[in-house]
PDB file of N, CA and C in Angstrom:
ATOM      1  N   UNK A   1     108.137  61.950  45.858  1.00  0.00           N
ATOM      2  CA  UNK A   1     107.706  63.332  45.765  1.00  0.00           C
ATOM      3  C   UNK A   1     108.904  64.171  45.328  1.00  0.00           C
ATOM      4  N   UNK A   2     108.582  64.926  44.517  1.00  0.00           N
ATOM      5  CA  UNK A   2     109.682  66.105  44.198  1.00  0.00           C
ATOM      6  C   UNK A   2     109.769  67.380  45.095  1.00  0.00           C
ATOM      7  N   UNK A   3     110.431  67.950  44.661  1.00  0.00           N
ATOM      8  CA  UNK A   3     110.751  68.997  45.423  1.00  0.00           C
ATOM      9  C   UNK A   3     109.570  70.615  45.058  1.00  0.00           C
ATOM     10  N   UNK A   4     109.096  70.645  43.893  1.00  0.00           N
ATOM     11  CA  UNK A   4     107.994  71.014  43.852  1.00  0.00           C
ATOM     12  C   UNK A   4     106.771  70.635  44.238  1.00  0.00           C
ATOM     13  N   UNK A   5     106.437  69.323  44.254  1.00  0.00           N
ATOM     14  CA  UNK A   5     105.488  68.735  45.128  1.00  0.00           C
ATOM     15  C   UNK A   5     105.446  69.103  47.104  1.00  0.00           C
ATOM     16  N   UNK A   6     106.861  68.926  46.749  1.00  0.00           N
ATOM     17  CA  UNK A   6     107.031  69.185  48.584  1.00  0.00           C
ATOM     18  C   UNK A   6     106.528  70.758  48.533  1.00  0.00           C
ATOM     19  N   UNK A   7     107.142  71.936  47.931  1.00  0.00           N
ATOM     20  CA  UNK A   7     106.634  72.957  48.410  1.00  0.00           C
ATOM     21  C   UNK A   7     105.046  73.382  48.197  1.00  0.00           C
ATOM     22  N   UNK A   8     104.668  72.435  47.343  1.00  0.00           N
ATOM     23  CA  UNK A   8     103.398  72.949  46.495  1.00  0.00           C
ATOM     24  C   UNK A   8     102.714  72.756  48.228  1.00  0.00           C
ATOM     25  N   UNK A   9     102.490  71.248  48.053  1.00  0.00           N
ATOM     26  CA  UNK A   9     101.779  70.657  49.604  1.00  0.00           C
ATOM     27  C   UNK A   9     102.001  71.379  50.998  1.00  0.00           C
ATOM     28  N   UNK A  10     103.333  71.804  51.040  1.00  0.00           N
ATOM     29  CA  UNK A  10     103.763  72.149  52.578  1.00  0.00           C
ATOM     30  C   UNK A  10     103.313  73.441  52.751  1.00  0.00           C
ATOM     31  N   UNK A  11     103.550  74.619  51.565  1.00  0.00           N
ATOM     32  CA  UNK A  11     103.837  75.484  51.503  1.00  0.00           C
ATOM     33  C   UNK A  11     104.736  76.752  52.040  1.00  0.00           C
ATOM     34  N   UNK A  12     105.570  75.408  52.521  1.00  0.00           N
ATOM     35  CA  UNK A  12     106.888  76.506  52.879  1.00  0.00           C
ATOM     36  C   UNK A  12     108.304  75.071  52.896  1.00  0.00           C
ATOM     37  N   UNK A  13     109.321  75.771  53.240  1.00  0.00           N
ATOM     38  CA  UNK A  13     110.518  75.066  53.257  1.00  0.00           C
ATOM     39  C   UNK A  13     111.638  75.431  54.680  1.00  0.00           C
ATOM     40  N   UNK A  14     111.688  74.482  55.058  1.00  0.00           N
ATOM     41  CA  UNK A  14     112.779  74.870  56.495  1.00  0.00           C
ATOM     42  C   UNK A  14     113.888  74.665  56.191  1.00  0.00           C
ATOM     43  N   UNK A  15     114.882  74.846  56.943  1.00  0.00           N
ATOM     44  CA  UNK A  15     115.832  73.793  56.780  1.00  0.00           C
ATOM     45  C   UNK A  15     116.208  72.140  56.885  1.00  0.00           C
ATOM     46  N   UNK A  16     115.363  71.689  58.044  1.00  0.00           N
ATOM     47  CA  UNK A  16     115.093  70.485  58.535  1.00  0.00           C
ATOM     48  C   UNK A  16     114.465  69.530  57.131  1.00  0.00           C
ATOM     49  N   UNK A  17     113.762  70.594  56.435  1.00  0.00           N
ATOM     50  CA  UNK A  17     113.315  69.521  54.871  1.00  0.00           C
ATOM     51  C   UNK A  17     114.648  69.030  54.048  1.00  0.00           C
ATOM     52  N   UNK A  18     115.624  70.009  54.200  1.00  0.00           N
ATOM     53  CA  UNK A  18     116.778  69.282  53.379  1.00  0.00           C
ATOM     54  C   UNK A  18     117.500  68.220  54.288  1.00  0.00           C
ATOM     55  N   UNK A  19     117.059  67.596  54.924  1.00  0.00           N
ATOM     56  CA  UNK A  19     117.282  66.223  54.962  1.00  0.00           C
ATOM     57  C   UNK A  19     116.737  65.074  54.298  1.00  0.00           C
ATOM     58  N   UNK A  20     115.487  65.445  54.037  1.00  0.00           N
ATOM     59  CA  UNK A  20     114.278  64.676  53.371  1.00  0.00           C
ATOM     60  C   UNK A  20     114.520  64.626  51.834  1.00  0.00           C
ATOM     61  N   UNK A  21     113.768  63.210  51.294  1.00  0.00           N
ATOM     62  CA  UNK A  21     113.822  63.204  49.992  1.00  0.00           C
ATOM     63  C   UNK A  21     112.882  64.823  49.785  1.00  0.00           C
ATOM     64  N   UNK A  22     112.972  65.098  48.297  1.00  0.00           N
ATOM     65  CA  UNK A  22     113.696  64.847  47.489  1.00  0.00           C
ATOM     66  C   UNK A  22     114.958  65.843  47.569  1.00  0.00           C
ATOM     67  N   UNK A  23     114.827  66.657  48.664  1.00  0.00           N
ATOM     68  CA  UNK A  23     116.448  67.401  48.738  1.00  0.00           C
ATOM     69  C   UNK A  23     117.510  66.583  49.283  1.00  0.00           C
ATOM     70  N   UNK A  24     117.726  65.724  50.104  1.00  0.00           N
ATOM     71  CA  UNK A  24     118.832  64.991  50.289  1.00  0.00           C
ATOM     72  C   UNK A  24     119.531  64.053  49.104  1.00  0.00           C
ATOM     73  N   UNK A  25     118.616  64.130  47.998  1.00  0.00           N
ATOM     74  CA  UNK A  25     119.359  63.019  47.053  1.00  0.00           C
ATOM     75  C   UNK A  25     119.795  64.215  45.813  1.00  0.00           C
ATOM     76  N   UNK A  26     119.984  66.079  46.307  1.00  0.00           N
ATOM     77  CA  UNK A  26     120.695  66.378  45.654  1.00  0.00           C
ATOM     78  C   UNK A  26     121.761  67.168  46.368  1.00  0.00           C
ATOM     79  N   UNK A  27     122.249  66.715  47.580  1.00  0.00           N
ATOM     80  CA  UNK A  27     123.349  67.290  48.760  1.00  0.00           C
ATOM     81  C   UNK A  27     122.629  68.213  50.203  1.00  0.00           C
ATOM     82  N   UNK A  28     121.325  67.572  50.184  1.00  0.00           N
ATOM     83  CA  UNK A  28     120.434  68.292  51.439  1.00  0.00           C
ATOM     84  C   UNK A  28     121.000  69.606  51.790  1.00  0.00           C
ATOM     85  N   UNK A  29     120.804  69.502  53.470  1.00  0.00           N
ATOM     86  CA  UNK A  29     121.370  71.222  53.390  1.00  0.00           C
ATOM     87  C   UNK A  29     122.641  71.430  53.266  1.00  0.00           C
ATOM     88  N   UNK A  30     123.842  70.861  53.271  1.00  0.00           N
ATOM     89  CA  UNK A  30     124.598  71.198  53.178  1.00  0.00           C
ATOM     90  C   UNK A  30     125.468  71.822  51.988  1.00  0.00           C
ATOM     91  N   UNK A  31     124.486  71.445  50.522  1.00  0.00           N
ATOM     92  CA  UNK A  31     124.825  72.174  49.513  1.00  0.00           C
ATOM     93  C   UNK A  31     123.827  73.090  49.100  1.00  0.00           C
ATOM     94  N   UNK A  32     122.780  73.436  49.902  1.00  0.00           N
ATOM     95  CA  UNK A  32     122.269  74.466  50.074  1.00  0.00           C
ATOM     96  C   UNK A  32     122.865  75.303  50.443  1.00  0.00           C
ATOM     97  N   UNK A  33     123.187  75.526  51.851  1.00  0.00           N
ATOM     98  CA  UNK A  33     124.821  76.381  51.846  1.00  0.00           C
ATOM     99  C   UNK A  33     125.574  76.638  50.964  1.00  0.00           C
ATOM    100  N   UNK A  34     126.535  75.344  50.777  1.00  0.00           N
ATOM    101  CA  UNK A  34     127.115  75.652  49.628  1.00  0.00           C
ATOM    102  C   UNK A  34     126.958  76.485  48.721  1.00  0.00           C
ATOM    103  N   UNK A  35     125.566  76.718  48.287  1.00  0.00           N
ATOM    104  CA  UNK A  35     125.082  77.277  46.946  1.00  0.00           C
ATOM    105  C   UNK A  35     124.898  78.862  47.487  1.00  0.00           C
ATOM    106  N   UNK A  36     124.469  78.775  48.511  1.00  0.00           N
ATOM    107  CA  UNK A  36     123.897  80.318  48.912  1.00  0.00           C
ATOM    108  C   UNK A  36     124.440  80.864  49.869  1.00  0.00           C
ATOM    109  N   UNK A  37     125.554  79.886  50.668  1.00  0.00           N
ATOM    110  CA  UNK A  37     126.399  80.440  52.156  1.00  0.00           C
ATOM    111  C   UNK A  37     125.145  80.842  53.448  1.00  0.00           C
ATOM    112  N   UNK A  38     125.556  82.159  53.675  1.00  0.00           N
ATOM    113  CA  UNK A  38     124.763  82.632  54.813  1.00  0.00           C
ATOM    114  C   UNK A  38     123.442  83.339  54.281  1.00  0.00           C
ATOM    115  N   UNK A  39     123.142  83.592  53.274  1.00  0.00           N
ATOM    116  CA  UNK A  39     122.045  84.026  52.362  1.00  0.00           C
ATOM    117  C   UNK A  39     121.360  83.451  52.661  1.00  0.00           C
ATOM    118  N   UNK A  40     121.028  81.469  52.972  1.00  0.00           N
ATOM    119  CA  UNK A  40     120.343  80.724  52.573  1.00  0.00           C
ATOM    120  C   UNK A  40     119.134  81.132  53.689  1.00  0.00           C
ATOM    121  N   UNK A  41     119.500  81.131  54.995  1.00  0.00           N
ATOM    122  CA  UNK A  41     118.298  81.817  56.268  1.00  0.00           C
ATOM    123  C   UNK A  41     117.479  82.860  55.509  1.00  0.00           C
ATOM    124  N   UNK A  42     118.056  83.860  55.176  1.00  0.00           N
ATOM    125  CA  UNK A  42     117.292  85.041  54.553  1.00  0.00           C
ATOM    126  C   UNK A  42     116.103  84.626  53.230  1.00  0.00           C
ATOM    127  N   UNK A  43     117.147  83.793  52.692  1.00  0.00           N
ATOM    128  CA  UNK A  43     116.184  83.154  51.290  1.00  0.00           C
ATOM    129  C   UNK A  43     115.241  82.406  51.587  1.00  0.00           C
ATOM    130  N   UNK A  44     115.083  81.446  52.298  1.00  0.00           N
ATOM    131  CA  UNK A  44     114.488  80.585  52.938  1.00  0.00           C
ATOM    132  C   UNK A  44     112.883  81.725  53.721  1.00  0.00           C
ATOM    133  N   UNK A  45     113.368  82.854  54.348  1.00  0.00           N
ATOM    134  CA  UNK A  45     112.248  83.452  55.178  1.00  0.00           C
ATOM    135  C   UNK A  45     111.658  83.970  53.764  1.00  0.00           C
ATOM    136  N   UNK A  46     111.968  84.983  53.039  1.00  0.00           N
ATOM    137  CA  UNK A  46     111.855  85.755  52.048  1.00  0.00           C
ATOM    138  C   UNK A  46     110.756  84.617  51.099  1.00  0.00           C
ATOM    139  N   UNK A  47     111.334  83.264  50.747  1.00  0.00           N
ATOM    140  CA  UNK A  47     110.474  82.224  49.897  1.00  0.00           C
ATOM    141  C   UNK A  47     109.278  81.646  50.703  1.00  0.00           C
ATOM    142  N   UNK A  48     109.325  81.596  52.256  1.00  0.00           N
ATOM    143  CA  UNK A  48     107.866  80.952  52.801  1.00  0.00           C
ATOM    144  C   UNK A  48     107.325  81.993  52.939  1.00  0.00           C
ATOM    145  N   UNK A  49     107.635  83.521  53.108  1.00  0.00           N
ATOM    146  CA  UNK A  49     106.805  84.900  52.869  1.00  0.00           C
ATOM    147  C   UNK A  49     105.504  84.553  51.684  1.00  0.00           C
ATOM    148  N   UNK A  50     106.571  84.370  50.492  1.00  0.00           N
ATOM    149  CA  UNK A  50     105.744  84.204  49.047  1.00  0.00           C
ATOM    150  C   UNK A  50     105.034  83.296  49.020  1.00  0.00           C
ATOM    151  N   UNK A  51     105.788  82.074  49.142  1.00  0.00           N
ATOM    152  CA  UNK A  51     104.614  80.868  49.415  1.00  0.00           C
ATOM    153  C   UNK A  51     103.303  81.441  49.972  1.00  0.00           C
ATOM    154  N   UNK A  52     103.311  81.819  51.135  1.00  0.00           N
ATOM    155  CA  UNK A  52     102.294  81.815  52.320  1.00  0.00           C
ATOM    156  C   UNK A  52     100.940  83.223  51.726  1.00  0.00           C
ATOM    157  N   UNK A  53     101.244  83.974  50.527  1.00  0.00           N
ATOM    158  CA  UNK A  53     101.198  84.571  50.684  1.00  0.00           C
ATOM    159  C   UNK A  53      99.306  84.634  49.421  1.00  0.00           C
TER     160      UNK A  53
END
């Protein structure tokens, strides 16, 4: 499953998913961070808002 598949199906994203394929085989959460620092909580609520929506 991809990572669009995952959100399509789940319709949202936690953190606990970036352990899971298909985010762990591109640095799970920890380069999520990386990428977004302390943003990533906020981004994360803000994107299952839309999803859900």
């Amino acid at each position: 499953m991809n990572w669009r598949e995952h959100i399509a199906t789940s319709l949202s994203i936690e953190p606990d998913d970036f352990d899971a394929v298909p985010f762990n085989q591109h640095g799970g959460l920890g380069k999520a961070y990386q990428l977004f620092g302390e943003q990533l909580p906020k981004l994360l609520n803000e994107l299952n808002e839309v999803l859900a929506a």
